[in-house]
PDB file of N, CA and C in Angstrom:
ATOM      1  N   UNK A   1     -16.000  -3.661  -9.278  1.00  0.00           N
ATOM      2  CA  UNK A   1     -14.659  -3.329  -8.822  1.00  0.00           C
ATOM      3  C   UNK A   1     -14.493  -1.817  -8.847  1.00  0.00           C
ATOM      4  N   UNK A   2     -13.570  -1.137  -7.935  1.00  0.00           N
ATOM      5  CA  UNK A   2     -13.414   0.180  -7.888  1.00  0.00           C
ATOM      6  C   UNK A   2     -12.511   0.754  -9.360  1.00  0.00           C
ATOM      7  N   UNK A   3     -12.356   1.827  -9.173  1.00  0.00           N
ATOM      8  CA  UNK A   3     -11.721   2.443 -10.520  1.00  0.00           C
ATOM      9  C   UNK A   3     -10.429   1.683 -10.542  1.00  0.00           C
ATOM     10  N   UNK A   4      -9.314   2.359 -10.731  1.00  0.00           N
ATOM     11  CA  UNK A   4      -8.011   1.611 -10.702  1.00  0.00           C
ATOM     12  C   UNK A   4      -7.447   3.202 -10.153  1.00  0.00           C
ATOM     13  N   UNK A   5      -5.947   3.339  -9.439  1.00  0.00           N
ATOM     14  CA  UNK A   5      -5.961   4.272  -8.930  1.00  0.00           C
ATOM     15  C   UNK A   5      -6.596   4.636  -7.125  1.00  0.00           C
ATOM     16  N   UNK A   6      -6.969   3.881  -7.169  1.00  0.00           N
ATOM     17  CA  UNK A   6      -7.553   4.421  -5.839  1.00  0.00           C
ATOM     18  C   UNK A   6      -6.324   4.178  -5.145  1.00  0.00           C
ATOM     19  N   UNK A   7      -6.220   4.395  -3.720  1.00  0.00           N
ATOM     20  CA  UNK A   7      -5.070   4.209  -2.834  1.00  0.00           C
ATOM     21  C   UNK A   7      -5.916   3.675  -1.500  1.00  0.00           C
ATOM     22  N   UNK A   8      -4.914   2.653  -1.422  1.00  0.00           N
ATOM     23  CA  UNK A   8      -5.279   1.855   0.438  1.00  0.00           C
ATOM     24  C   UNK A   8      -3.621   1.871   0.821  1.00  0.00           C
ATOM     25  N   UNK A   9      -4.115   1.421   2.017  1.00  0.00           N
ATOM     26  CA  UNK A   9      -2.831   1.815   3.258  1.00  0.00           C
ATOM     27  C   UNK A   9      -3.112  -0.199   3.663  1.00  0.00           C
ATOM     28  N   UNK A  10      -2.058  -0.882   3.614  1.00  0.00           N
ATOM     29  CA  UNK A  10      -1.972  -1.474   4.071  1.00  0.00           C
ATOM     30  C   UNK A  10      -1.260  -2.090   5.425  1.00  0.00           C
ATOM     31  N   UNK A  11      -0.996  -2.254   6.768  1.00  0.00           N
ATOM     32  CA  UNK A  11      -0.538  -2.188   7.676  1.00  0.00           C
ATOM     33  C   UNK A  11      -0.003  -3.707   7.580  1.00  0.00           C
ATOM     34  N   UNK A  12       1.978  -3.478   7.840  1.00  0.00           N
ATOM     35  CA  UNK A  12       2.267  -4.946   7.107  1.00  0.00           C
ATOM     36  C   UNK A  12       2.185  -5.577   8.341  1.00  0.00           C
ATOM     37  N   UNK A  13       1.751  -5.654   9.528  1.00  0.00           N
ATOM     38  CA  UNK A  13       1.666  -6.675  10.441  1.00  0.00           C
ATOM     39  C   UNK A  13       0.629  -7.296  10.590  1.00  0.00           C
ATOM     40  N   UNK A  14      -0.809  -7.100  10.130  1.00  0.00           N
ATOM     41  CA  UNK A  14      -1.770  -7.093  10.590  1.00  0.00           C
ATOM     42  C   UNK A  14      -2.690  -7.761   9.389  1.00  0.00           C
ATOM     43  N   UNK A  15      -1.974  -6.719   8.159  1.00  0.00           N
ATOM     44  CA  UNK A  15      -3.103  -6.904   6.964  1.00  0.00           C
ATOM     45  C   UNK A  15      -4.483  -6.050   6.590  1.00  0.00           C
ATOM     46  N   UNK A  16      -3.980  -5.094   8.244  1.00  0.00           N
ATOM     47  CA  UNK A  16      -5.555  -4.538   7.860  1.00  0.00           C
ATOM     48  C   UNK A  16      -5.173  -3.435   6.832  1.00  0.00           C
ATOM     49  N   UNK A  17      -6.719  -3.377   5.746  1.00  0.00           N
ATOM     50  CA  UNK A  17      -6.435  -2.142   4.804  1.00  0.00           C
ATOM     51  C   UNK A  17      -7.061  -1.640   5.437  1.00  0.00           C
ATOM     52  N   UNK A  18      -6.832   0.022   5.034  1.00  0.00           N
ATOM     53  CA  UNK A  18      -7.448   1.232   5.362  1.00  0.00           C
ATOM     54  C   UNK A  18      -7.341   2.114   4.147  1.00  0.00           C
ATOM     55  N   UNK A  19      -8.866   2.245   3.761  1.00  0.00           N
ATOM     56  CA  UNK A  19      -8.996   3.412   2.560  1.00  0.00           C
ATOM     57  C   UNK A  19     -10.380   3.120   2.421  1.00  0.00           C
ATOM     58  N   UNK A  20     -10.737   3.546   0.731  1.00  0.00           N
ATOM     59  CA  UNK A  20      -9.607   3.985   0.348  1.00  0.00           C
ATOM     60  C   UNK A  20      -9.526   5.551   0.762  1.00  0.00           C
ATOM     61  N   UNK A  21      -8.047   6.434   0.278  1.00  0.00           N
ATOM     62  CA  UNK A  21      -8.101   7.510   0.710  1.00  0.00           C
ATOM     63  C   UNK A  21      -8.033   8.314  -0.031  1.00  0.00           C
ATOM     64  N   UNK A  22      -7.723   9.942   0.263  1.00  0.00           N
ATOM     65  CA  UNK A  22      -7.820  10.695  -0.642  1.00  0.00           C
ATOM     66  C   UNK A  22      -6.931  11.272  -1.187  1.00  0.00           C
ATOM     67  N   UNK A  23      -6.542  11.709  -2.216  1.00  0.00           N
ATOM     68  CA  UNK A  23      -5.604  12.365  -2.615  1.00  0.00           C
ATOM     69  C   UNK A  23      -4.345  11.923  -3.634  1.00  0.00           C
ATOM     70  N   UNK A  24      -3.698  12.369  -4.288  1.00  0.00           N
ATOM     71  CA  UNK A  24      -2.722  11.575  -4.849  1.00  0.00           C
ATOM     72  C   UNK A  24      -1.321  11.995  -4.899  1.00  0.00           C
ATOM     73  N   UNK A  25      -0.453  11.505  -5.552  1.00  0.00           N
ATOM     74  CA  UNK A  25       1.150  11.802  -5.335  1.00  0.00           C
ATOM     75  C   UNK A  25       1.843  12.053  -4.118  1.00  0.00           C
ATOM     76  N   UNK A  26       1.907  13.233  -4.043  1.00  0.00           N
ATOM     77  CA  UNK A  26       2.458  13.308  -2.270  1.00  0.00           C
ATOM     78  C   UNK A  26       1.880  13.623  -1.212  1.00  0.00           C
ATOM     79  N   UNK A  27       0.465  14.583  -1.947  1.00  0.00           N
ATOM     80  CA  UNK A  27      -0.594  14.783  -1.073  1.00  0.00           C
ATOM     81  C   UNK A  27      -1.546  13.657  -0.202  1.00  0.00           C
ATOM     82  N   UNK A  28      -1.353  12.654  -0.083  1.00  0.00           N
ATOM     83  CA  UNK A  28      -2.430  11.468   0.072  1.00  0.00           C
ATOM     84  C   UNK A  28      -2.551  11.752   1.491  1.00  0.00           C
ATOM     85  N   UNK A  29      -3.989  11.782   2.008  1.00  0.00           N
ATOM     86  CA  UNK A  29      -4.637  12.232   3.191  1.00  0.00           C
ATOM     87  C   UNK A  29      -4.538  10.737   4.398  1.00  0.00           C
ATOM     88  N   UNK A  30      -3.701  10.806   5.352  1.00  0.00           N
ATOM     89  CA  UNK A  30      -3.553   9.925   5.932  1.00  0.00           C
ATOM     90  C   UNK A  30      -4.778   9.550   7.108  1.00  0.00           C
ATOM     91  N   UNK A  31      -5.209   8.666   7.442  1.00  0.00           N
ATOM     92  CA  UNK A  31      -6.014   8.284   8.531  1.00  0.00           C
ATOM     93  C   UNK A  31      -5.345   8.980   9.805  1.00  0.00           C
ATOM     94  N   UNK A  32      -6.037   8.518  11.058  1.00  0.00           N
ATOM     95  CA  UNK A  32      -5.666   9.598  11.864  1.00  0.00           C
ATOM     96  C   UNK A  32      -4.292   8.419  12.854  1.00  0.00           C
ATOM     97  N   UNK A  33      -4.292   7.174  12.571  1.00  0.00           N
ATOM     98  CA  UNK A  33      -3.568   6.066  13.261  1.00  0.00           C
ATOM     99  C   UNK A  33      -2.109   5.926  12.635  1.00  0.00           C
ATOM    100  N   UNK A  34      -2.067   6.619  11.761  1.00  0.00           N
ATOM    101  CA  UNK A  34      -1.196   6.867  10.511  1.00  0.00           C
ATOM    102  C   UNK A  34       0.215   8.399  10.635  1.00  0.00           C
ATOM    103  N   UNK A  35       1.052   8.568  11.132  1.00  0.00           N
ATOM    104  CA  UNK A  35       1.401  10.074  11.515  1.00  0.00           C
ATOM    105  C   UNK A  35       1.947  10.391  10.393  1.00  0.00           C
ATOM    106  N   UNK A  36       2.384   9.752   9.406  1.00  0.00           N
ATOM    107  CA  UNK A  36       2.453  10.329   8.187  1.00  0.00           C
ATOM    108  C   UNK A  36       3.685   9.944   6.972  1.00  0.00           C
ATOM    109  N   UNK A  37       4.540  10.204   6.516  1.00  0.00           N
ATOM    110  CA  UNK A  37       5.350   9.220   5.152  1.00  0.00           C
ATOM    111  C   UNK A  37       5.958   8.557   5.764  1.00  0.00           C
ATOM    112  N   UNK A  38       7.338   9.165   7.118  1.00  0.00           N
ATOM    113  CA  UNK A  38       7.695   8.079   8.022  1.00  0.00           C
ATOM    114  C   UNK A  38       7.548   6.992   8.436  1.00  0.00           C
ATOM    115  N   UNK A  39       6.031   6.220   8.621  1.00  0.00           N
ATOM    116  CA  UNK A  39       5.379   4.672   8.697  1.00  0.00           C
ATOM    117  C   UNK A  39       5.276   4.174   7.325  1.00  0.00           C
ATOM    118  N   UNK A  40       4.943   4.891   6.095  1.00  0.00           N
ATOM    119  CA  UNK A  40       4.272   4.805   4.431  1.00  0.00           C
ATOM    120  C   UNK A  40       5.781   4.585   3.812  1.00  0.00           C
ATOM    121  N   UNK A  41       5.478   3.235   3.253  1.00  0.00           N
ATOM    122  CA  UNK A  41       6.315   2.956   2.024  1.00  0.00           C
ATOM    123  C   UNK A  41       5.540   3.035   0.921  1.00  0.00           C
ATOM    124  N   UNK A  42       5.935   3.870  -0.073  1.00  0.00           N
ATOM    125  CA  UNK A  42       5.308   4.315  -1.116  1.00  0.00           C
ATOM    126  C   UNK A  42       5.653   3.052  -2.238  1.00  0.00           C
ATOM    127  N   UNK A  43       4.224   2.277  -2.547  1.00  0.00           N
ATOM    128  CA  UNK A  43       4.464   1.228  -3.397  1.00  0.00           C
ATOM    129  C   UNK A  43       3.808   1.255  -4.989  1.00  0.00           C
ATOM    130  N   UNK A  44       3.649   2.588  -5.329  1.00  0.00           N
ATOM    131  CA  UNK A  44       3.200   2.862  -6.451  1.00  0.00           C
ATOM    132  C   UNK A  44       3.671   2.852  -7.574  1.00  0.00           C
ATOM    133  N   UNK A  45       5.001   2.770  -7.427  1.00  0.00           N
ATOM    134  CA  UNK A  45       5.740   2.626  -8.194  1.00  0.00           C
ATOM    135  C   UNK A  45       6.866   1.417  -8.678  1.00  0.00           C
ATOM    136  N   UNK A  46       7.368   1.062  -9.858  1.00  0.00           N
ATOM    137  CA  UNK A  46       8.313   0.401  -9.629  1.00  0.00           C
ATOM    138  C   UNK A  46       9.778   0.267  -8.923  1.00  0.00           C
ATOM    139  N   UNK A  47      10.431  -0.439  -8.443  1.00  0.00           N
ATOM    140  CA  UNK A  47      10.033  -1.796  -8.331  1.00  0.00           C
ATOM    141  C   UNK A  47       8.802  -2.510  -7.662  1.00  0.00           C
ATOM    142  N   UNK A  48       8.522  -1.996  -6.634  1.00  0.00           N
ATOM    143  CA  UNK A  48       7.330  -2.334  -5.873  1.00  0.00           C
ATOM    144  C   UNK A  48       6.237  -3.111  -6.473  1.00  0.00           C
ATOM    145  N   UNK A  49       5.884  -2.323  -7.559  1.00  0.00           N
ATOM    146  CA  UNK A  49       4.411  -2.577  -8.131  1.00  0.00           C
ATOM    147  C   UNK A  49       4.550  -3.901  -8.964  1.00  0.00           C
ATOM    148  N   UNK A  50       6.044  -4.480  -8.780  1.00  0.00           N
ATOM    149  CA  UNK A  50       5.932  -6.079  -9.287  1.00  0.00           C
ATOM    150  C   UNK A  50       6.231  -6.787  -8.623  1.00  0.00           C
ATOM    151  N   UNK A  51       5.845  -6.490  -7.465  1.00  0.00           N
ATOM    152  CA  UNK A  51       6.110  -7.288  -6.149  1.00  0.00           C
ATOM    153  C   UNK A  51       4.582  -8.179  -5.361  1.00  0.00           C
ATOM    154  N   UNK A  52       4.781  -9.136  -4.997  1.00  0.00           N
ATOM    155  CA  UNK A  52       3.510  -9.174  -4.581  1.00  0.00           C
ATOM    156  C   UNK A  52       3.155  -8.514  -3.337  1.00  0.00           C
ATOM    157  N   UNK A  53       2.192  -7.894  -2.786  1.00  0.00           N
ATOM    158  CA  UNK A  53       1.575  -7.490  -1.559  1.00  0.00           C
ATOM    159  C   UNK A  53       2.531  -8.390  -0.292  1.00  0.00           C
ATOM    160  N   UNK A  54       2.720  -9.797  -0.336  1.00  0.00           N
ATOM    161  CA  UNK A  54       3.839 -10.613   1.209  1.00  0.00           C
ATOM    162  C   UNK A  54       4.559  -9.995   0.781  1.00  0.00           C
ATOM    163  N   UNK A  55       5.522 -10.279  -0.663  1.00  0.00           N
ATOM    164  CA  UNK A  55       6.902  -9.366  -1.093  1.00  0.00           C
ATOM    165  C   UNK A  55       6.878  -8.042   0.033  1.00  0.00           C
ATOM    166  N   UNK A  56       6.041  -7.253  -0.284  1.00  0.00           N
ATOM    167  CA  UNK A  56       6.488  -5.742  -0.223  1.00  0.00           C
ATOM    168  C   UNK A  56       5.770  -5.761   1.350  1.00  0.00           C
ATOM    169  N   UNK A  57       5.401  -6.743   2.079  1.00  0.00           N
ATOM    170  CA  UNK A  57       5.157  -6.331   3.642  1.00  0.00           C
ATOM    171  C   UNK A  57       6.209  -7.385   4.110  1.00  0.00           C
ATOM    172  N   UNK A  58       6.528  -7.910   3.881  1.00  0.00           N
ATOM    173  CA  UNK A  58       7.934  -8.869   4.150  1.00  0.00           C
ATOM    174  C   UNK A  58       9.205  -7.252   3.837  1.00  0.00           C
ATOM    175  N   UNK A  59       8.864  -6.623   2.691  1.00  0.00           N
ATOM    176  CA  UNK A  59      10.358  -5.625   2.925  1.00  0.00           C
ATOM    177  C   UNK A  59      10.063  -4.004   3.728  1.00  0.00           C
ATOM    178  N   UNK A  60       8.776  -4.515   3.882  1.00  0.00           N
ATOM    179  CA  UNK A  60       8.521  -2.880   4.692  1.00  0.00           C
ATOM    180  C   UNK A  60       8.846  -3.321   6.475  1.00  0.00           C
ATOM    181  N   UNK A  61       9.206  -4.999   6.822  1.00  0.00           N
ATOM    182  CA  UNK A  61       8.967  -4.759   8.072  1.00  0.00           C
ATOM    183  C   UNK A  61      11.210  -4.643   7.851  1.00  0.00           C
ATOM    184  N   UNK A  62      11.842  -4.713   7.334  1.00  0.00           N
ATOM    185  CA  UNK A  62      13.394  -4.738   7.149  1.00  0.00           C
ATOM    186  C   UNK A  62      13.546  -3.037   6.929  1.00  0.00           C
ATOM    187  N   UNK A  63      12.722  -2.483   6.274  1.00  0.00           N
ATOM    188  CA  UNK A  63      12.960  -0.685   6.454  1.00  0.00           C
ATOM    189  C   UNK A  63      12.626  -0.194   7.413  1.00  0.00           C
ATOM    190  N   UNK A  64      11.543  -0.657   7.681  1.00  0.00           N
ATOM    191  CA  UNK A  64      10.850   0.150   9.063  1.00  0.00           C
ATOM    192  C   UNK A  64       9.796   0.832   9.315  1.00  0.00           C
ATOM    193  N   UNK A  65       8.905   0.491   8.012  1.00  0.00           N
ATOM    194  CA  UNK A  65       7.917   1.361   7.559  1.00  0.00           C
ATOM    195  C   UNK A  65       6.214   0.269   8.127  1.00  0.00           C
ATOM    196  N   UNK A  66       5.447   0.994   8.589  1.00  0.00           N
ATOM    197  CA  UNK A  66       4.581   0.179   9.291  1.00  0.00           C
ATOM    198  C   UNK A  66       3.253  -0.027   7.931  1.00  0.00           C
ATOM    199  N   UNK A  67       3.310   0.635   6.898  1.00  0.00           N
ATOM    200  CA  UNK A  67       2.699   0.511   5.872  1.00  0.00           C
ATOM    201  C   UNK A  67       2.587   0.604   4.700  1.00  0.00           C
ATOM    202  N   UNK A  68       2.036   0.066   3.855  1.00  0.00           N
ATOM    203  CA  UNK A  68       2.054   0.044   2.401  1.00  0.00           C
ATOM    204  C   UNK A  68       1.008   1.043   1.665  1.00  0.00           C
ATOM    205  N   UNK A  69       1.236   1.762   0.947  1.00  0.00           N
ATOM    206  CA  UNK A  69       0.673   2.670   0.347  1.00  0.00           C
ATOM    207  C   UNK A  69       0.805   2.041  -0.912  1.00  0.00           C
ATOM    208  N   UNK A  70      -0.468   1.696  -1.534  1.00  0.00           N
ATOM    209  CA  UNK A  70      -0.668   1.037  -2.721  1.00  0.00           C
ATOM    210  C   UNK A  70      -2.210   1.258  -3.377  1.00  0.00           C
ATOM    211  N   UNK A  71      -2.016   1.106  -4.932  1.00  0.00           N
ATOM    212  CA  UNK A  71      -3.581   0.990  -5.319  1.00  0.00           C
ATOM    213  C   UNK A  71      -4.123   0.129  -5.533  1.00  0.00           C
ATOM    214  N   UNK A  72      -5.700   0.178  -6.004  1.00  0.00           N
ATOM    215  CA  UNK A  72      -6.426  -1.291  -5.615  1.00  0.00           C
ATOM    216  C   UNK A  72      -6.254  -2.041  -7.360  1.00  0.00           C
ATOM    217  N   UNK A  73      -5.408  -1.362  -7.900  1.00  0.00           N
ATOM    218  CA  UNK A  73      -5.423  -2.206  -9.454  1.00  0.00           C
ATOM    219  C   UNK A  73      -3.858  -3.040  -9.157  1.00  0.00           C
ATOM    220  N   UNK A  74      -2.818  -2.518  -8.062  1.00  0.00           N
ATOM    221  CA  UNK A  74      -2.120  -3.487  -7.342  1.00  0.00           C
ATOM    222  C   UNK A  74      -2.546  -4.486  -6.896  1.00  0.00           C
ATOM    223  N   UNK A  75      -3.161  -4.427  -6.201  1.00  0.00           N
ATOM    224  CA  UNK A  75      -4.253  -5.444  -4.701  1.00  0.00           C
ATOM    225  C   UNK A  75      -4.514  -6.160  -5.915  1.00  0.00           C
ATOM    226  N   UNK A  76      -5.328  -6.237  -6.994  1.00  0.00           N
ATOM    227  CA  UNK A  76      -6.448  -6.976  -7.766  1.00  0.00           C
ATOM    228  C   UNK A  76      -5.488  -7.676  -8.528  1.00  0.00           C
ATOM    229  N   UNK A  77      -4.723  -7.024  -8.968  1.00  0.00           N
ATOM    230  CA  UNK A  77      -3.496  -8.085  -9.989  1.00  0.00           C
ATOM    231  C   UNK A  77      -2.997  -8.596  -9.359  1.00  0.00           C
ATOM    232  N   UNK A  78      -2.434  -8.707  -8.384  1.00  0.00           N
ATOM    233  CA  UNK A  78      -1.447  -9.384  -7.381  1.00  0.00           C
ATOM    234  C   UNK A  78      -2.268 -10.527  -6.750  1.00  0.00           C
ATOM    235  N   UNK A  79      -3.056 -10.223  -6.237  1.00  0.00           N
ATOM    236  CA  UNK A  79      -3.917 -11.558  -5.534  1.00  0.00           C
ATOM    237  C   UNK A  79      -5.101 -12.476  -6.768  1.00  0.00           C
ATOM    238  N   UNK A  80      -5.278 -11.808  -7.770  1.00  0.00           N
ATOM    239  CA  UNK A  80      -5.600 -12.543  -8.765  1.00  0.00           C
ATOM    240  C   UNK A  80      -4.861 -13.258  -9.649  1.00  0.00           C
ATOM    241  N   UNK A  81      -3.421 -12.449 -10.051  1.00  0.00           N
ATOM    242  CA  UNK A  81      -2.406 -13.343 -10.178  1.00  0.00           C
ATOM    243  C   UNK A  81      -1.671 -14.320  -9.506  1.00  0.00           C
ATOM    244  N   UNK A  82      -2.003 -14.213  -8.473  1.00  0.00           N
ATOM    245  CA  UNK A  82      -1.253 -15.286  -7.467  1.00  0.00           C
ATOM    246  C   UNK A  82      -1.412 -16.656  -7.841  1.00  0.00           C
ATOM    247  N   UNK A  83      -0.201 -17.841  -7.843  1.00  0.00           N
ATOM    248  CA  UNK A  83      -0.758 -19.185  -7.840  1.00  0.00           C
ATOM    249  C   UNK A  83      -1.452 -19.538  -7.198  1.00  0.00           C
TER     250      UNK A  83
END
């Protein structure tokens, strides 16, 4: 498994990830399909980060945000915790 910390971009229509990428806090280096925080809901934090991955692409398509910015120790708890 990767470190914990890393960051992927998840695209809530699709599912596709993209990462991981570089950088952290506000700096995070976007792909080039990506134009920049405007599409990125920042899910690093709480509340988010006790949400599951549908949760938080179920509320990014009601904001308007075309992706999830999350890390992979999110991804791994969330879909390993899942029923």
């Amino acid at each position: 498994m990767a470190e914990s910390g890393v960051l992927y971009l998840i695209h809530f229509k699709t599912g596709e990830r993209l990462g991981p990428l570089d950088g952290e806090k506000g700096d995070v280096v976007f792909p080039p399909q990506v134009r920049g925080w405007g599409e990125v809901l920042d899910c690093r934090h709480k509340p988010y980060t006790e949400k599951s991955v549908e949760e938080l692409k179920h509320y990014a398509h009601h904001v308007r945000k075309d992706f999830l910015l999350i890390d992979n120790h999110h991804i791994s708890f969330r879909i390993k915790g899942s029923p």
